[in-house]
PDB file of N, CA and C in Angstrom:
ATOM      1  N   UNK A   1     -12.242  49.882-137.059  1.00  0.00           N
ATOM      2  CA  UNK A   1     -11.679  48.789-136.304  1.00  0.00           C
ATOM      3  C   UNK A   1     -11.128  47.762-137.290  1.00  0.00           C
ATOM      4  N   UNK A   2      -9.994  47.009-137.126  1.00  0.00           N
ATOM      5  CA  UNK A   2      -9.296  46.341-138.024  1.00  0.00           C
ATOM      6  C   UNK A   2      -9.120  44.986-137.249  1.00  0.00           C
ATOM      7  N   UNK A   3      -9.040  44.053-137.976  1.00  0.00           N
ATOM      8  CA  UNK A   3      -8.742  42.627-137.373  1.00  0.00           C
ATOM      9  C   UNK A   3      -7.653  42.448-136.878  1.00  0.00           C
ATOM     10  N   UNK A   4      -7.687  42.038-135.839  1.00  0.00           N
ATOM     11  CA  UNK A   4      -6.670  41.530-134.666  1.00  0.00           C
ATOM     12  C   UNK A   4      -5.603  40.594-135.589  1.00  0.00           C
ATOM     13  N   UNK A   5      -4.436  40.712-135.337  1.00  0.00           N
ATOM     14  CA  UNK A   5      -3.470  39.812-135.800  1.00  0.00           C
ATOM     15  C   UNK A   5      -3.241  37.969-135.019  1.00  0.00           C
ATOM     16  N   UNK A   6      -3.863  38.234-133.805  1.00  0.00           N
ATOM     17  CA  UNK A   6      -3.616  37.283-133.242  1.00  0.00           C
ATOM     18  C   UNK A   6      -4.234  35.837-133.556  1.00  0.00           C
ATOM     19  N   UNK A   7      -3.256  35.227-133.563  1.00  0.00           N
ATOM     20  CA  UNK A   7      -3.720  33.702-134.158  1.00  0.00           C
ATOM     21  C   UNK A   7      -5.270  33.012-133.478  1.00  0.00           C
ATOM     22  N   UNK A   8      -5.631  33.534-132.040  1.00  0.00           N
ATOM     23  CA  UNK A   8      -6.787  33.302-132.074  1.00  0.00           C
ATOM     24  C   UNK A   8      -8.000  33.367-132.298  1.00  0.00           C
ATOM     25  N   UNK A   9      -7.868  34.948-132.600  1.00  0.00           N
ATOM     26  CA  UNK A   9      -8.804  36.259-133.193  1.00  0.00           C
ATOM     27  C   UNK A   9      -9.185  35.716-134.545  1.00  0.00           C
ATOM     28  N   UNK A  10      -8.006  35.365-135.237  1.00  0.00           N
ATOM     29  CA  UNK A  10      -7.979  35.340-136.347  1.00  0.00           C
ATOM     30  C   UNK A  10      -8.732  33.774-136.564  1.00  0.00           C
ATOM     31  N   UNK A  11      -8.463  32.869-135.891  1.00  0.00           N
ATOM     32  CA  UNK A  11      -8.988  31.330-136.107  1.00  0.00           C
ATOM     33  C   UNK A  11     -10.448  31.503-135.745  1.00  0.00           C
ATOM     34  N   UNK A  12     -10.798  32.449-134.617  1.00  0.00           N
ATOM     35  CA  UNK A  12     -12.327  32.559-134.679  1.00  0.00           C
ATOM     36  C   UNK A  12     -12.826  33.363-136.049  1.00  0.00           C
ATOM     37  N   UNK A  13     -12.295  34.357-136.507  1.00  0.00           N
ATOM     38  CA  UNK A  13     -13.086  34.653-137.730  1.00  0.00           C
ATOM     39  C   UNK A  13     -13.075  33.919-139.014  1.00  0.00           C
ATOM     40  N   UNK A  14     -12.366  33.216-138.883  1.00  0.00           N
ATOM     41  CA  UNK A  14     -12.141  31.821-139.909  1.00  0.00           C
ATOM     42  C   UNK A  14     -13.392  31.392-139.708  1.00  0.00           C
ATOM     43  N   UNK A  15     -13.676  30.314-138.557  1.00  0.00           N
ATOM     44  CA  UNK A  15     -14.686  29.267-138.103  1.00  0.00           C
ATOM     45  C   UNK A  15     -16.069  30.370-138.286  1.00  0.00           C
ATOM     46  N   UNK A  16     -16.140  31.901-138.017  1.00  0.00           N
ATOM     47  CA  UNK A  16     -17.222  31.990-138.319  1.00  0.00           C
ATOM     48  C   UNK A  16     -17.688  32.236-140.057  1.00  0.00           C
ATOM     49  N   UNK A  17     -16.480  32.367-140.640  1.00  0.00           N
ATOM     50  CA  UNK A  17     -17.037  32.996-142.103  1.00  0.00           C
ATOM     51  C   UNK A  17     -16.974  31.476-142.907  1.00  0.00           C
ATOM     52  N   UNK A  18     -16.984  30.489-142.012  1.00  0.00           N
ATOM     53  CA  UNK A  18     -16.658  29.329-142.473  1.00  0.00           C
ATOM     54  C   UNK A  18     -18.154  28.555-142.635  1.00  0.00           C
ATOM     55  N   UNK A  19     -18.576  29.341-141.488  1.00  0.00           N
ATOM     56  CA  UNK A  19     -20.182  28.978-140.728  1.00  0.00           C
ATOM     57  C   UNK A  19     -21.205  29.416-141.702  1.00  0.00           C
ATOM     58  N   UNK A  20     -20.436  30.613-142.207  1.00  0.00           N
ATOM     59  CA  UNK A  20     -21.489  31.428-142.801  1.00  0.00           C
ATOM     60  C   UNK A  20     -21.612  31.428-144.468  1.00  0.00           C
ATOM     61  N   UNK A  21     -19.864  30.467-144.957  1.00  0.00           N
ATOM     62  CA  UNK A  21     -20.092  29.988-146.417  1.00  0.00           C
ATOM     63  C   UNK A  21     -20.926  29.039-146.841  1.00  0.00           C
ATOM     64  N   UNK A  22     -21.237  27.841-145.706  1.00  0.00           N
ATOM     65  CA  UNK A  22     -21.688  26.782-145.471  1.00  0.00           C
ATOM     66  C   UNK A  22     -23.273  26.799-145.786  1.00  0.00           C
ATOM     67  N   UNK A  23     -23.816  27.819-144.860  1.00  0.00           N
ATOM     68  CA  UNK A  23     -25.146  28.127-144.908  1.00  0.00           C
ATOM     69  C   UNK A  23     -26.101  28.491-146.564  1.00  0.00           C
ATOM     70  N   UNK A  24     -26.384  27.571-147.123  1.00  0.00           N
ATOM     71  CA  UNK A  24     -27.034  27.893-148.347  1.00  0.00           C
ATOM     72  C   UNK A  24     -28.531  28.696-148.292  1.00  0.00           C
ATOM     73  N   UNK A  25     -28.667  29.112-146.885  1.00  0.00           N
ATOM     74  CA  UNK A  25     -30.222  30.223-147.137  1.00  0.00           C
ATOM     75  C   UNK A  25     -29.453  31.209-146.557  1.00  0.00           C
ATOM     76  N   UNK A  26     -28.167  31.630-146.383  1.00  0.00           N
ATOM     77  CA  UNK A  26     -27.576  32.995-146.570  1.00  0.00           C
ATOM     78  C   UNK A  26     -27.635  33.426-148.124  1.00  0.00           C
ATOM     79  N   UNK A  27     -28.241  34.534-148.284  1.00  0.00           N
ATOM     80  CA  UNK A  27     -28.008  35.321-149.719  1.00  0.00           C
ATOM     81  C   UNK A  27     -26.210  36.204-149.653  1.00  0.00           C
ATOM     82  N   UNK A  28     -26.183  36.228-150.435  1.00  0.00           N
ATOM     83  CA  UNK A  28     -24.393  36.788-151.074  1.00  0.00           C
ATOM     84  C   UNK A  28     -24.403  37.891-150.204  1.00  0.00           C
ATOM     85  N   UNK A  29     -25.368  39.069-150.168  1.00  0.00           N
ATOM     86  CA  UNK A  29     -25.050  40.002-149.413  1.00  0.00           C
ATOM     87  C   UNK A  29     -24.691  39.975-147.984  1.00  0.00           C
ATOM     88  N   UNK A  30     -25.456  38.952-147.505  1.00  0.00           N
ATOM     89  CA  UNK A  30     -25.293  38.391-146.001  1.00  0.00           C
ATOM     90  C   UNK A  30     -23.606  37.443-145.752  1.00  0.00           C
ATOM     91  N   UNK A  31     -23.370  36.954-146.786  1.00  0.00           N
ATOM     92  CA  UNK A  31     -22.108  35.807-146.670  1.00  0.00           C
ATOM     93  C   UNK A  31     -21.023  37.327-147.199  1.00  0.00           C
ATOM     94  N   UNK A  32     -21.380  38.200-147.476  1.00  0.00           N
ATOM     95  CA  UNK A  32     -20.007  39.396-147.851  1.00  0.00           C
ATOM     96  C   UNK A  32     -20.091  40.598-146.348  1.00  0.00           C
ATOM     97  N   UNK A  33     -20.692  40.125-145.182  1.00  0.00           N
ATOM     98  CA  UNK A  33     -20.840  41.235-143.897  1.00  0.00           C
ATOM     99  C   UNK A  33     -19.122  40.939-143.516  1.00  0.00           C
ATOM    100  N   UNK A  34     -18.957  41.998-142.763  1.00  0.00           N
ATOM    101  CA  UNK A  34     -17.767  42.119-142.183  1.00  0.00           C
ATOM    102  C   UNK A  34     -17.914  41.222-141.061  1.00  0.00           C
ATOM    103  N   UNK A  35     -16.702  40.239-140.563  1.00  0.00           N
ATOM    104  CA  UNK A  35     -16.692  39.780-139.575  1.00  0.00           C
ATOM    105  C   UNK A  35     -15.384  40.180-139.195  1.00  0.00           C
ATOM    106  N   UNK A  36     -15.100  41.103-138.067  1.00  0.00           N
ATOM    107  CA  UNK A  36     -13.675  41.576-137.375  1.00  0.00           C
ATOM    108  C   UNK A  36     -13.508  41.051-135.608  1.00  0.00           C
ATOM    109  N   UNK A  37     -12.711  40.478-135.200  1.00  0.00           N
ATOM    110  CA  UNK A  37     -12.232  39.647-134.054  1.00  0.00           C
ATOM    111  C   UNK A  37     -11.264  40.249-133.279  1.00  0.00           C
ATOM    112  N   UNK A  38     -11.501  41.120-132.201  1.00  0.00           N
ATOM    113  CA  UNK A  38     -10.544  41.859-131.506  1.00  0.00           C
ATOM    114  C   UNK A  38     -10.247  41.134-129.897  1.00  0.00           C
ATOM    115  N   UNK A  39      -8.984  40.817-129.625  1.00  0.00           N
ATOM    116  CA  UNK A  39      -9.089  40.017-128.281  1.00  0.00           C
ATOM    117  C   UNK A  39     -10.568  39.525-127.732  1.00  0.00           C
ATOM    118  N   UNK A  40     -10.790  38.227-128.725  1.00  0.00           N
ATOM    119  CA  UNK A  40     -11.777  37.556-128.811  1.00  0.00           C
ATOM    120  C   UNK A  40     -13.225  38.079-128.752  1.00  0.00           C
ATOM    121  N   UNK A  41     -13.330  39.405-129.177  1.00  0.00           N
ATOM    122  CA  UNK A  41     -14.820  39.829-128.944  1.00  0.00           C
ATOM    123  C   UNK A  41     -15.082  40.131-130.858  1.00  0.00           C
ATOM    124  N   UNK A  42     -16.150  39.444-131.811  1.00  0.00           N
ATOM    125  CA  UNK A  42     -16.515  39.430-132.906  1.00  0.00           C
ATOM    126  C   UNK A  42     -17.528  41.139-132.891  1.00  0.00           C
ATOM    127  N   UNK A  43     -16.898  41.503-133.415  1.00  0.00           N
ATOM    128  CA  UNK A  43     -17.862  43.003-134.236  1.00  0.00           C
ATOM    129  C   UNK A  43     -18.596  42.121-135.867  1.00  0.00           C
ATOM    130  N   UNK A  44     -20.156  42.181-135.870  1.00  0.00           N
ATOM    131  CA  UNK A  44     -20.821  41.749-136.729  1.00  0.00           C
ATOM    132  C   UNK A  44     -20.649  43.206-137.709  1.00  0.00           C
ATOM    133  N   UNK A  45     -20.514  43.441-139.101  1.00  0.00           N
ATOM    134  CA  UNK A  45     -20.811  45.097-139.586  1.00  0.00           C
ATOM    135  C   UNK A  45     -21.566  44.618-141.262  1.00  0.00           C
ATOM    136  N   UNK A  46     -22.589  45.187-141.815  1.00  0.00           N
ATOM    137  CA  UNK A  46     -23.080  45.063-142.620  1.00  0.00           C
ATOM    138  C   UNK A  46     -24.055  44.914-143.171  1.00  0.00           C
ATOM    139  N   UNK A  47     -24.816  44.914-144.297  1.00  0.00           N
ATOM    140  CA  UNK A  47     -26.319  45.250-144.476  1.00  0.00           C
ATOM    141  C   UNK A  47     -26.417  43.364-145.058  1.00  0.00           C
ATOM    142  N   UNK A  48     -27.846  43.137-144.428  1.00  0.00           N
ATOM    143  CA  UNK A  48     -28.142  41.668-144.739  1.00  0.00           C
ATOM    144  C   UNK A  48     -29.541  42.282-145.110  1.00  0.00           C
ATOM    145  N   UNK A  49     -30.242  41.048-145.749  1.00  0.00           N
ATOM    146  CA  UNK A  49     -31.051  41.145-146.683  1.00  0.00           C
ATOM    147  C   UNK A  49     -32.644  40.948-145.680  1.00  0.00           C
ATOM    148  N   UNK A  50     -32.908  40.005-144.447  1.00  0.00           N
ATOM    149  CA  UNK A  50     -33.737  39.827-143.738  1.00  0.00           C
ATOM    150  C   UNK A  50     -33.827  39.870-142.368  1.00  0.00           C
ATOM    151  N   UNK A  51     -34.366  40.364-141.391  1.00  0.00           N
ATOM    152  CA  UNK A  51     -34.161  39.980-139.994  1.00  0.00           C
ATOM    153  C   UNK A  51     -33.675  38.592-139.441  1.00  0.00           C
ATOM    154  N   UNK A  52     -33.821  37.387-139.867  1.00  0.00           N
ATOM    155  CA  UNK A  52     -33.785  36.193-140.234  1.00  0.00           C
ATOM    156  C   UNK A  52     -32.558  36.038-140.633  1.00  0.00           C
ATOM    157  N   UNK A  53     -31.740  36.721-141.449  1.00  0.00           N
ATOM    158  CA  UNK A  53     -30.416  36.317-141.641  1.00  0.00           C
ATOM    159  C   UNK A  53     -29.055  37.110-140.651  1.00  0.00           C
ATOM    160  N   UNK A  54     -30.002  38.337-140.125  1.00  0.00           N
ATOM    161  CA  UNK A  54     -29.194  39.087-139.007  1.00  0.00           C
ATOM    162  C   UNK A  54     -29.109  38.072-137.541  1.00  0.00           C
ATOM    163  N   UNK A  55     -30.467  37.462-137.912  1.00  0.00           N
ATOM    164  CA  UNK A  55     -30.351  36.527-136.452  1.00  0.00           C
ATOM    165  C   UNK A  55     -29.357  35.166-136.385  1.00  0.00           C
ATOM    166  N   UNK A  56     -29.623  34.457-138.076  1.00  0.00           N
ATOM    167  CA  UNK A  56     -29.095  33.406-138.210  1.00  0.00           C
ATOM    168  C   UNK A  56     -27.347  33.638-137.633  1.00  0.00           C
ATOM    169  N   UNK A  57     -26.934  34.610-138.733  1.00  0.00           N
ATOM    170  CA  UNK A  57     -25.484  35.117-138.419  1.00  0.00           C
ATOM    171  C   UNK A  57     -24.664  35.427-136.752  1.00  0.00           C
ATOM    172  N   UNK A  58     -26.146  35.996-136.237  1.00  0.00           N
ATOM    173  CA  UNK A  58     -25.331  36.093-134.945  1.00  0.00           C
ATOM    174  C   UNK A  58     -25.373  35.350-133.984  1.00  0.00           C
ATOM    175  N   UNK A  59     -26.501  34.070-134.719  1.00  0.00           N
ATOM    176  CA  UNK A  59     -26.399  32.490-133.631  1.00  0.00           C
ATOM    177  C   UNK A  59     -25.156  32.040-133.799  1.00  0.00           C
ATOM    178  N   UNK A  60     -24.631  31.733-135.256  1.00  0.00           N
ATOM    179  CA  UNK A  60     -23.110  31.298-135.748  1.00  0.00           C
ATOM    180  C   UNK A  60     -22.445  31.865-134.832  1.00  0.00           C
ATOM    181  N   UNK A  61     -22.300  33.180-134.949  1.00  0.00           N
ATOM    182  CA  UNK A  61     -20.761  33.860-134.478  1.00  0.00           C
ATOM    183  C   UNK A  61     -21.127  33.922-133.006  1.00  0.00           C
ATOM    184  N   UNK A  62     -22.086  34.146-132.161  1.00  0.00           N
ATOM    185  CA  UNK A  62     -22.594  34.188-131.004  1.00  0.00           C
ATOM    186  C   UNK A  62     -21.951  32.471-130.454  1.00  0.00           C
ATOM    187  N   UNK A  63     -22.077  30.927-130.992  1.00  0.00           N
ATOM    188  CA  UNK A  63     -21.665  29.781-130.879  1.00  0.00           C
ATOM    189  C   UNK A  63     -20.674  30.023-130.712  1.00  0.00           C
ATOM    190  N   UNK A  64     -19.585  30.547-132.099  1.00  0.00           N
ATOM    191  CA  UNK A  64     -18.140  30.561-132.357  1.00  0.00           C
ATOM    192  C   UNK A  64     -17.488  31.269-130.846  1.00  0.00           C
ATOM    193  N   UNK A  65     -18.051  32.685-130.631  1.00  0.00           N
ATOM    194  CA  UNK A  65     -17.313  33.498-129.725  1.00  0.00           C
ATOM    195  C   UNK A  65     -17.389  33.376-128.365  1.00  0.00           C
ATOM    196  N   UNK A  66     -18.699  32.428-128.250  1.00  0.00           N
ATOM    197  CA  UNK A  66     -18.648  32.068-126.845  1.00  0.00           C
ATOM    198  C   UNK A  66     -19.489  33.510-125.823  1.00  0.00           C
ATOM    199  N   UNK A  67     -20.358  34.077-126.671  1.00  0.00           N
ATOM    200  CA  UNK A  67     -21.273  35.136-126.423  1.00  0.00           C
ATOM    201  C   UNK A  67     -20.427  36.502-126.742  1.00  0.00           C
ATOM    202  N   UNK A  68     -19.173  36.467-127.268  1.00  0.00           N
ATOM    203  CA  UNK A  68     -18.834  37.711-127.381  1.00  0.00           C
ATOM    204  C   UNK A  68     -18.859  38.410-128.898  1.00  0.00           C
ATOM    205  N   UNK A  69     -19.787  39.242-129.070  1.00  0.00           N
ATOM    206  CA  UNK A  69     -20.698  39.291-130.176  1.00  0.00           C
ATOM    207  C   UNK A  69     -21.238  40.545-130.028  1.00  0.00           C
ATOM    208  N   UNK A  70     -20.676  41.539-130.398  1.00  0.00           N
ATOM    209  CA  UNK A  70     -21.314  42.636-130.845  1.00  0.00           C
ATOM    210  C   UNK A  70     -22.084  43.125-132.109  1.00  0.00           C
ATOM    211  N   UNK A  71     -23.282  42.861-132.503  1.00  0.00           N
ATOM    212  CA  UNK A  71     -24.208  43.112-133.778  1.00  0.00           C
ATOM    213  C   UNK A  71     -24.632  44.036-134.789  1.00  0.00           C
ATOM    214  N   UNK A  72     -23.741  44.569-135.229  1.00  0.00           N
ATOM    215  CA  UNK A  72     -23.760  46.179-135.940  1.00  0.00           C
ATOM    216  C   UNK A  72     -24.644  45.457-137.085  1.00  0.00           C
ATOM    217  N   UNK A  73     -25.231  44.541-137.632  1.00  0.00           N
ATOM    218  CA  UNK A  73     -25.742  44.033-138.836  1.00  0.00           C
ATOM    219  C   UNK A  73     -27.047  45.117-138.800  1.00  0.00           C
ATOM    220  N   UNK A  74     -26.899  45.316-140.122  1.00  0.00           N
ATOM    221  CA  UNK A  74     -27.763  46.234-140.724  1.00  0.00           C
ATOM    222  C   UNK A  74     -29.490  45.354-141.763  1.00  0.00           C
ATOM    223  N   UNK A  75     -30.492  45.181-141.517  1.00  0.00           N
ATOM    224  CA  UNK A  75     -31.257  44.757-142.345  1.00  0.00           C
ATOM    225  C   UNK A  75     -31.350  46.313-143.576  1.00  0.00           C
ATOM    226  N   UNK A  76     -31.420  45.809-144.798  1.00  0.00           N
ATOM    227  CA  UNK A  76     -31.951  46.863-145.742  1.00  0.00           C
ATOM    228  C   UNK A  76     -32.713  45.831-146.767  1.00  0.00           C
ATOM    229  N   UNK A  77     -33.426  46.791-146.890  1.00  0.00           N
ATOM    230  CA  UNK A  77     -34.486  46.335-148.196  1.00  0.00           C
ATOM    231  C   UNK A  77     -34.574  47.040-149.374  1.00  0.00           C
ATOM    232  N   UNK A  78     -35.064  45.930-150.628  1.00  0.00           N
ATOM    233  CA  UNK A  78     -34.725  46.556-151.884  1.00  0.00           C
ATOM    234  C   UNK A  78     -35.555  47.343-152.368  1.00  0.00           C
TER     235      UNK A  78
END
């Protein structure tokens, strides 16, 4: 799945990776997840470091999208 071209798609995945630079108890692996925006529904994709940061992330983008939020986030451990 590839990011939507549309200027709104696109302004929501802004505001969320914006959400998610901001956050200083995101670790790097968590602030590098895929965030993709298809006629306004956010696909979460990627391995984060704690349950805790899978949740944090999808309060952000869950706010941003207005509940449309699908959660593919992956926890892995080292």
């Amino acid at each position: 799945m590839d990011q939507s071209s549309d200027v709104g798609d696109v302004e929501i995945t802004r505001r969320i990776r914006q959400a998610l630079m901001a956050d200083d108890t995101l670790s790097i692996t968590a602030k590098n997840i895929k965030v993709i925006t298809v006629n306004g529904t956010v696909t979460l994709r990627g391995p984060v470091e704690t349950a805790g940061e899978r949740l944090s992330i999808f309060n952000k983008a869950n706010t941003v999208a207005n509940g449309r939020v699908d959660n593919q986030l992956e926890v892995t451990s080292r």
